[in-house]
C-alpha atoms as a PDB file:
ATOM      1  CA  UNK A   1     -62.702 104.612  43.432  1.00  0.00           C
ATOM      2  CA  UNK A   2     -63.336 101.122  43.678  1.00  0.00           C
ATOM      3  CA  UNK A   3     -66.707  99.952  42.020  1.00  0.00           C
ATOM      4  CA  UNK A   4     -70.032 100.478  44.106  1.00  0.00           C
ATOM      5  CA  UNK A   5     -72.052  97.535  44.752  1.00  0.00           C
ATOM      6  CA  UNK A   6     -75.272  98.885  44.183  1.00  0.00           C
ATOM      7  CA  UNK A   7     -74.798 100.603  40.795  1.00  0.00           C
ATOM      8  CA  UNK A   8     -74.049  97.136  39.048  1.00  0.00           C
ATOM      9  CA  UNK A   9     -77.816  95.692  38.419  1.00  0.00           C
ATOM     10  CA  UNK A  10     -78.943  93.347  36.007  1.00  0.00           C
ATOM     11  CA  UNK A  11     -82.010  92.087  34.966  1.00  0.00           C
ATOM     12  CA  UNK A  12     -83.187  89.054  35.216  1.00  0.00           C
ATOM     13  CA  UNK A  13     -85.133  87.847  32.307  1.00  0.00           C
ATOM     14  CA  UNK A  14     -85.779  83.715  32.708  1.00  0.00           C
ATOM     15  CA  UNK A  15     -88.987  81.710  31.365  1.00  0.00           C
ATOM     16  CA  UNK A  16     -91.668  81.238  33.378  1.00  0.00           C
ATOM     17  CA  UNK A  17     -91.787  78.203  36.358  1.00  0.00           C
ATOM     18  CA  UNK A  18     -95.238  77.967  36.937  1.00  0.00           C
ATOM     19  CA  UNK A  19     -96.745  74.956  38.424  1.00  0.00           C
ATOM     20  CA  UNK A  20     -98.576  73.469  35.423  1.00  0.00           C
ATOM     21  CA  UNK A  21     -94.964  72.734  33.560  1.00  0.00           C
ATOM     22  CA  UNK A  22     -93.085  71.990  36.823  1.00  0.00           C
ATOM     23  CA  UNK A  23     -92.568  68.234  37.794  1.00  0.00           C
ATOM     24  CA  UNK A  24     -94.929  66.806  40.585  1.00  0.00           C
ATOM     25  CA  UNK A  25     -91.249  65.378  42.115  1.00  0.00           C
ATOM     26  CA  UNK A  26     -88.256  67.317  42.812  1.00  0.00           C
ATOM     27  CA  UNK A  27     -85.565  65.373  41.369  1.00  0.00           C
ATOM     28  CA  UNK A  28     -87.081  64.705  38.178  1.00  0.00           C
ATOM     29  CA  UNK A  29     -87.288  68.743  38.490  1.00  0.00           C
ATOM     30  CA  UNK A  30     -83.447  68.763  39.423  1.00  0.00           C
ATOM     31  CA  UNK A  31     -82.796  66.327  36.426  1.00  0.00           C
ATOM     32  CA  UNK A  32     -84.656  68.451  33.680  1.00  0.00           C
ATOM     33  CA  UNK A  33     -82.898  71.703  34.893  1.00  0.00           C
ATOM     34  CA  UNK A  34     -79.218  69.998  35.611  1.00  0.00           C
ATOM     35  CA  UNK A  35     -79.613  68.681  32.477  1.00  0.00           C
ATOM     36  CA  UNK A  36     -80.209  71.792  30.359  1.00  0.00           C
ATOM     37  CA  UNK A  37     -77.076  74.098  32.554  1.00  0.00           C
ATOM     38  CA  UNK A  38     -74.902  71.089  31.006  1.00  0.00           C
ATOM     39  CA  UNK A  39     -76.561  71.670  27.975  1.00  0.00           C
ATOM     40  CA  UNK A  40     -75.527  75.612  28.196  1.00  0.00           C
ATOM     41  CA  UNK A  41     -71.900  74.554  28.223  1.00  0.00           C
ATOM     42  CA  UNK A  42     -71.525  76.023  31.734  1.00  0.00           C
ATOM     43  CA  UNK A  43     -68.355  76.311  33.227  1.00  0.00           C
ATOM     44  CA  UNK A  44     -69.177  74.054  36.454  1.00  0.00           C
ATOM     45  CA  UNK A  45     -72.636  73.203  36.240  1.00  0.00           C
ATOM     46  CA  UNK A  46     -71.768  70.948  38.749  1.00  0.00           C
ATOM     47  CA  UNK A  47     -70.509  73.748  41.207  1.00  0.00           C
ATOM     48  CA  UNK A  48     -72.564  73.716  44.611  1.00  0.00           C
ATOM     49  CA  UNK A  49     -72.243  75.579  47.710  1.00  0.00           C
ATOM     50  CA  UNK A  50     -71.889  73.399  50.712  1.00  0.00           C
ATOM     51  CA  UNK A  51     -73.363  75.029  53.877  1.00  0.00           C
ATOM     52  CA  UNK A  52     -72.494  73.526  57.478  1.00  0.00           C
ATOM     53  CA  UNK A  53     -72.408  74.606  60.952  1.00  0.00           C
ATOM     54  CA  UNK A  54     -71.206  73.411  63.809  1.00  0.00           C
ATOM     55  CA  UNK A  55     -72.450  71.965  67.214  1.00  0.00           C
ATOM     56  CA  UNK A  56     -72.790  75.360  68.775  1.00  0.00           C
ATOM     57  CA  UNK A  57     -74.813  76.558  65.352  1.00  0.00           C
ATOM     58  CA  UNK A  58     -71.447  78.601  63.917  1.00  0.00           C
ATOM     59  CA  UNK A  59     -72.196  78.500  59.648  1.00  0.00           C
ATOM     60  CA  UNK A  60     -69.674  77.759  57.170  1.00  0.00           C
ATOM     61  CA  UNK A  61     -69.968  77.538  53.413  1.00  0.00           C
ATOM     62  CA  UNK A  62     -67.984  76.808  50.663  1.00  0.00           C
ATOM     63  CA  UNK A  63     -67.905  75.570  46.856  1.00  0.00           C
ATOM     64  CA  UNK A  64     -68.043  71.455  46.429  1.00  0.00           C
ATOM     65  CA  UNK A  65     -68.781  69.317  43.350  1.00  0.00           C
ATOM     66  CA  UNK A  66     -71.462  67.113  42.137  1.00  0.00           C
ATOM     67  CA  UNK A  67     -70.383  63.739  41.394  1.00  0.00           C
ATOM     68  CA  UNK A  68     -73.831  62.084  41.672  1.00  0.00           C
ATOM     69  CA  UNK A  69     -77.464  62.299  42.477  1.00  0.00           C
ATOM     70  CA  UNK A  70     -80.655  59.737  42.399  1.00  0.00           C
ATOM     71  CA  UNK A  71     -83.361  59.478  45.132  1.00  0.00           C
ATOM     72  CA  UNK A  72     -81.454  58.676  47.777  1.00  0.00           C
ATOM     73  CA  UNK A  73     -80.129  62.157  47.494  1.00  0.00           C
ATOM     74  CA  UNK A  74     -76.321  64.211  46.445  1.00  0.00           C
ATOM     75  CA  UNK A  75     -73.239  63.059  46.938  1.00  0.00           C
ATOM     76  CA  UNK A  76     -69.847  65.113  47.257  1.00  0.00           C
ATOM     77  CA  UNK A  77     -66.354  63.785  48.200  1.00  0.00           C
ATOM     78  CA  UNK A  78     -63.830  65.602  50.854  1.00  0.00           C
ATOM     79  CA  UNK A  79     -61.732  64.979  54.035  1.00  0.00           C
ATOM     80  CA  UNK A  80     -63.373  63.451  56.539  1.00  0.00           C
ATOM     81  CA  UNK A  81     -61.257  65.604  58.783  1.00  0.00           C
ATOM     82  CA  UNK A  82     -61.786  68.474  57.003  1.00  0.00           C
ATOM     83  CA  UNK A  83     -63.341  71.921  58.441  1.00  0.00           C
ATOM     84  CA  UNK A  84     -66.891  70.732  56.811  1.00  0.00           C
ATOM     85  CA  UNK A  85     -66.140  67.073  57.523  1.00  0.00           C
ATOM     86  CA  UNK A  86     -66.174  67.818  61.405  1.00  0.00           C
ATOM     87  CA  UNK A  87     -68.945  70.115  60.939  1.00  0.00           C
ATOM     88  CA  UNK A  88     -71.246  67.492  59.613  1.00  0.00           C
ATOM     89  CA  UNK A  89     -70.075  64.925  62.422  1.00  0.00           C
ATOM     90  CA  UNK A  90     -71.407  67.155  65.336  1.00  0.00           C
ATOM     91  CA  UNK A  91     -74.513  68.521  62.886  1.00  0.00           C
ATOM     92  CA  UNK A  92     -75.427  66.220  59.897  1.00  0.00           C
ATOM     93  CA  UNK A  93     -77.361  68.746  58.546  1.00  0.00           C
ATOM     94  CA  UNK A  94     -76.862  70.571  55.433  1.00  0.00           C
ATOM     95  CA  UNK A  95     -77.859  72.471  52.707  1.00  0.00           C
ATOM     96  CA  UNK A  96     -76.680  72.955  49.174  1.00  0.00           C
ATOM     97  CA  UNK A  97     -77.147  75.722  46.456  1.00  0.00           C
ATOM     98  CA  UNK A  98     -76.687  75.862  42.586  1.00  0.00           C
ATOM     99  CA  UNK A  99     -76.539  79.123  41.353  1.00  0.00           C
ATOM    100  CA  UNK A 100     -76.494  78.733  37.404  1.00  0.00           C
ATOM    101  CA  UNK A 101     -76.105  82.552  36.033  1.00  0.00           C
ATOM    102  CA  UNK A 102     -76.515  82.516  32.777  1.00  0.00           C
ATOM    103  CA  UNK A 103     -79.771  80.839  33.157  1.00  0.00           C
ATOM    104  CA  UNK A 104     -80.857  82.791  36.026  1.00  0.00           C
ATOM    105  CA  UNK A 105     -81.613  79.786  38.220  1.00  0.00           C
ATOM    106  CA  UNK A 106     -81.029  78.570  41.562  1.00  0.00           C
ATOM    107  CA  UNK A 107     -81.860  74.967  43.123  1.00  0.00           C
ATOM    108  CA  UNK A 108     -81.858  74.789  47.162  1.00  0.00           C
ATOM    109  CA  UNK A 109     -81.510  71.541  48.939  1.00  0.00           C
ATOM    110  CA  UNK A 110     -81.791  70.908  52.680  1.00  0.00           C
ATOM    111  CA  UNK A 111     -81.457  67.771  53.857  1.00  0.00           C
ATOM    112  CA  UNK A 112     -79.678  65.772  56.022  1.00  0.00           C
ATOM    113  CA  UNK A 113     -76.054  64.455  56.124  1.00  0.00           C
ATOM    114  CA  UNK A 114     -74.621  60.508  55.872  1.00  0.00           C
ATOM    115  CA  UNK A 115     -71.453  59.127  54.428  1.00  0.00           C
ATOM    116  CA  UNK A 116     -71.337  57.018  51.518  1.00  0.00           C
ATOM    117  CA  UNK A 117     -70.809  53.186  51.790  1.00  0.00           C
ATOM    118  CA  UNK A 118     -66.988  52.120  51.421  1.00  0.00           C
ATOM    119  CA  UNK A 119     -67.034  50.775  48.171  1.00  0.00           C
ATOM    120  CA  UNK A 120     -69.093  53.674  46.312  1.00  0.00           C
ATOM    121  CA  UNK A 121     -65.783  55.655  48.083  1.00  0.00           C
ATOM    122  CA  UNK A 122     -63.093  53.626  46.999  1.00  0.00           C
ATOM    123  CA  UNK A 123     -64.943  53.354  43.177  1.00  0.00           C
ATOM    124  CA  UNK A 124     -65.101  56.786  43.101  1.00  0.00           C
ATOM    125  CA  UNK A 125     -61.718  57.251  44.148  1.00  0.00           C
ATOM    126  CA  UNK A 126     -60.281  54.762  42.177  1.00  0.00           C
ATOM    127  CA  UNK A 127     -61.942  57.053  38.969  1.00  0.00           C
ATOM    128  CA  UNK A 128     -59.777  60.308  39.862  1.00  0.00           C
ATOM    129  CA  UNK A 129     -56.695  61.623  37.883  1.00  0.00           C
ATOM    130  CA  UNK A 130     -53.853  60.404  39.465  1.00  0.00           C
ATOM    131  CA  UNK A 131     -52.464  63.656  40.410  1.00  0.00           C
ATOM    132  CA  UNK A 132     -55.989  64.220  42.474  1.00  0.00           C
ATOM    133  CA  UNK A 133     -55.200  60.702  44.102  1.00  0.00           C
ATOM    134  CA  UNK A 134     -51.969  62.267  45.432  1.00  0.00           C
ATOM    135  CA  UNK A 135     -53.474  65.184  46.414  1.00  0.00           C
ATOM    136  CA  UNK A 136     -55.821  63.832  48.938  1.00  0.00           C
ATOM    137  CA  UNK A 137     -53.075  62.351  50.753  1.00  0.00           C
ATOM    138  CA  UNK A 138     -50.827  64.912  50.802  1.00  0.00           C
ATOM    139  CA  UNK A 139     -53.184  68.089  51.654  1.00  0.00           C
ATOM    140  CA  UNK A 140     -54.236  67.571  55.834  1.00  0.00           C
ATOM    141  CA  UNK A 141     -57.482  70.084  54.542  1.00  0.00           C
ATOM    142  CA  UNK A 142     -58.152  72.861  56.619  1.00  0.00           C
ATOM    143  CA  UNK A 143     -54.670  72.102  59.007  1.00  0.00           C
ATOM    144  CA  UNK A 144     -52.504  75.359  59.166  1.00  0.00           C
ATOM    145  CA  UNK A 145     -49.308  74.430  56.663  1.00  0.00           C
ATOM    146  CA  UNK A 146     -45.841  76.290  56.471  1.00  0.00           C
ATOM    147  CA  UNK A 147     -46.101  77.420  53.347  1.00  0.00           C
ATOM    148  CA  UNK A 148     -46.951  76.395  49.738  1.00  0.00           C
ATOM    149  CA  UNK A 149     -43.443  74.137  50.141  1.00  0.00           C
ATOM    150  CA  UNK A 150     -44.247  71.672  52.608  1.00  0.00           C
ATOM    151  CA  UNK A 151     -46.998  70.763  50.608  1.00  0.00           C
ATOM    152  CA  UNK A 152     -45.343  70.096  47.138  1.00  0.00           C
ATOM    153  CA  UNK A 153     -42.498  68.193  49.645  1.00  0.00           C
ATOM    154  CA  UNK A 154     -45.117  65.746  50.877  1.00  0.00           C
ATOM    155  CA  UNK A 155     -46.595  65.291  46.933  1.00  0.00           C
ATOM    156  CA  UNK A 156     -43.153  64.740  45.336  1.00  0.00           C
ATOM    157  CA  UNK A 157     -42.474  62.134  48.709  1.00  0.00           C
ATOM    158  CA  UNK A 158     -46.376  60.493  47.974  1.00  0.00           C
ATOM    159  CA  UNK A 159     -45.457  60.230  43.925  1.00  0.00           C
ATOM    160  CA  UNK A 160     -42.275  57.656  44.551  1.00  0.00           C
ATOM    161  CA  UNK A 161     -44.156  56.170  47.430  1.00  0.00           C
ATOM    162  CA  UNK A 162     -46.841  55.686  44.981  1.00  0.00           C
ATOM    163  CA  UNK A 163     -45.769  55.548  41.311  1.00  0.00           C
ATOM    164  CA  UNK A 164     -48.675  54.293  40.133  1.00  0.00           C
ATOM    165  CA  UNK A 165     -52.043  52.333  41.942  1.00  0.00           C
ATOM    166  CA  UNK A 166     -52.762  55.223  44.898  1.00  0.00           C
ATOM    167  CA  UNK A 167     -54.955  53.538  47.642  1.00  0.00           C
ATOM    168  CA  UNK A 168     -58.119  55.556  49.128  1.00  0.00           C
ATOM    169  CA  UNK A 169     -56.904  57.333  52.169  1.00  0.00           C
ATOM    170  CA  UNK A 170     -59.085  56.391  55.549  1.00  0.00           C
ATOM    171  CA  UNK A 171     -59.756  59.438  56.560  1.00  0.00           C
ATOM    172  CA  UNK A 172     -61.025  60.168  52.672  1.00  0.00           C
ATOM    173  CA  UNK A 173     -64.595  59.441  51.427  1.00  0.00           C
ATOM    174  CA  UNK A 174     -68.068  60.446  50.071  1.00  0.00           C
ATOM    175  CA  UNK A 175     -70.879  62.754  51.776  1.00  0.00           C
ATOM    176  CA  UNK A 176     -75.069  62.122  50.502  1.00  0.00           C
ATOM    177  CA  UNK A 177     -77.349  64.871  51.123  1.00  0.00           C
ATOM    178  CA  UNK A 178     -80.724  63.354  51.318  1.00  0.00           C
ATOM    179  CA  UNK A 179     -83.329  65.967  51.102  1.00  0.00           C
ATOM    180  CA  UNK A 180     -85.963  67.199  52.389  1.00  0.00           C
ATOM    181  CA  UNK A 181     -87.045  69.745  51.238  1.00  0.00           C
ATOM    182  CA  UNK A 182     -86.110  71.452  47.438  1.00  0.00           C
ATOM    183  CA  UNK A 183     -86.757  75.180  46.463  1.00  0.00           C
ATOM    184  CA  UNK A 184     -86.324  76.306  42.497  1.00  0.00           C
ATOM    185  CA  UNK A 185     -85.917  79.637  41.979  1.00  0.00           C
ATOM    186  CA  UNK A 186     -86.051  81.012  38.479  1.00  0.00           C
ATOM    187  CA  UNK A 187     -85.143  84.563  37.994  1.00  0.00           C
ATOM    188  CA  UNK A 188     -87.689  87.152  36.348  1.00  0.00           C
ATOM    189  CA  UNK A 189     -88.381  90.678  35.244  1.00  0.00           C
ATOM    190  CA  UNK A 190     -88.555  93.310  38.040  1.00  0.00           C
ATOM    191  CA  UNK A 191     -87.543  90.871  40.821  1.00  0.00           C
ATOM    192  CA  UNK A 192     -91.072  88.985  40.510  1.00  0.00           C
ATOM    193  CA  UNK A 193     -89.024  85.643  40.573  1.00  0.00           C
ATOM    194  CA  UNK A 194     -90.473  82.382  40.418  1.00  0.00           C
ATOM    195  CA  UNK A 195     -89.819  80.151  43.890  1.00  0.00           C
ATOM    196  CA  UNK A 196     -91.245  76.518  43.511  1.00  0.00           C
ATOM    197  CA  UNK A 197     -90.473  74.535  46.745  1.00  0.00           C
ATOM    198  CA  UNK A 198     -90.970  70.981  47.388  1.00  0.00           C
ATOM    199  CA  UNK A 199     -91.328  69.573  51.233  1.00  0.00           C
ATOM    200  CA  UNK A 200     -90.915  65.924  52.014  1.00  0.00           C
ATOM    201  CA  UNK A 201     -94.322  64.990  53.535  1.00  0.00           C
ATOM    202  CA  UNK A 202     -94.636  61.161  54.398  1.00  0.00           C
ATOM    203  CA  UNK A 203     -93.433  58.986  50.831  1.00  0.00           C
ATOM    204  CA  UNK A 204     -94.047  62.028  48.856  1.00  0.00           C
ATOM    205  CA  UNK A 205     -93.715  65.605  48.370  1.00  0.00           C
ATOM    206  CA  UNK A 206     -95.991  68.728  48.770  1.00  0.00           C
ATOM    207  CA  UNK A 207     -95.288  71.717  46.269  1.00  0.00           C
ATOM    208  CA  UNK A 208     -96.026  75.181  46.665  1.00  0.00           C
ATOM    209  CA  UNK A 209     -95.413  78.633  45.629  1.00  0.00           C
ATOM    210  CA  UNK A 210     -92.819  80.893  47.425  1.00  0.00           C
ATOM    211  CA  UNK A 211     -93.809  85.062  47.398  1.00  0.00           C
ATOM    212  CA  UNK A 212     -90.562  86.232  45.640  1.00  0.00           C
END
């Protein structure tokens, strides 16, 4: 019998996030917390899941990276042509999630969606492995393939084309969430949890408690 949902519980046992430790601003919240799941030697602290929908409200989500975060908000890389890439054309809306387990947290962002400048896209790009260079030319993301083949055809075809300095493909580039509203959740005893949310009001923020 395959393993029943229900029966596998665990109990959630975090520290306290009450309002008189909490930061007065969100991201110097998200930079104390981001900072100690890197600290826990996490496997992907940087792991986030991406949630979109379309023009006719249809969600999607899936798992991006982090690859960098200040006030102006979080950016990701993809395909511009992508499955969330046209998503975020017709709707540039978004939110993202951290789930960090072994600290029993969650961060939620909502915010809305513009692409990064040029040059932050070809920096960034410029910084990746070369084997990731090759794949975001050869991979048409989200496009129904053949098979696993035509794939590795089109990298071995990309690697003599480009032996060495890959260009930033067009269609290629950076995403920045810009929030507007934050909501920390920190897990506790009996499913009491702690929910801190942040809403953009004006040039600042309100906080306030979330029932759990």
């Amino acid at each position: 019998m395959p393993p029943n949902p229900a029966d596998l519980r665990h109990e959630y046992e975090g520290p306290a996030l009450l309002e008189k430790d909490a930061a007065e601003d969100p991201f110097d919240q998200f930079a104390v917390w981001f900072a100690e799941a890197v600290d826990a030697a996490l496997y992907e602290p940087t792991a986030m899941t991406l949630a979109t929908a379309d023009a006719e409200g249809r969600p999607s989500a899936r798992i991006v990276l982090l690859k960098e975060y200040d006030r102006r908000g979080f950016v990701f890389y993809t395909n511009y042509e992508s499955r969330k890439g046209r998503e975020m054309a017709e709707n540039p809306r978004a939110c993202l999630l951290f789930f960090w387990d072994r600290l029993h947290r969650q961060v939620r962002i909502d915010g809305t969606v513009e692409r990064t400048a040029e040059a932050e896209a070809d920096a960034y790009f410029a910084s990746r492995p070369y084997g990731a260079r090759i794949g975001a030319w050869a991979s048409a993301q989200s496009r129904e393939i053949a098979g696993r083949e035509e794939l590795e055809v089109r990298v071995r075809a990309l690697r003599e084309k480009y032996p060495e300095s890959v260009p930033r493909p067009p269609y290629w580039g950076g995403y920045r969430v810009r929030p507007v509203r934050f909501e920390f959740w920190q897990g506790r005893s009996d499913r009491l949890h702690d929910r801190l949310a942040y809403a953009k009001e004006g040039a600042g923020w309100r906080r306030y408690r979330l029932a759990p």
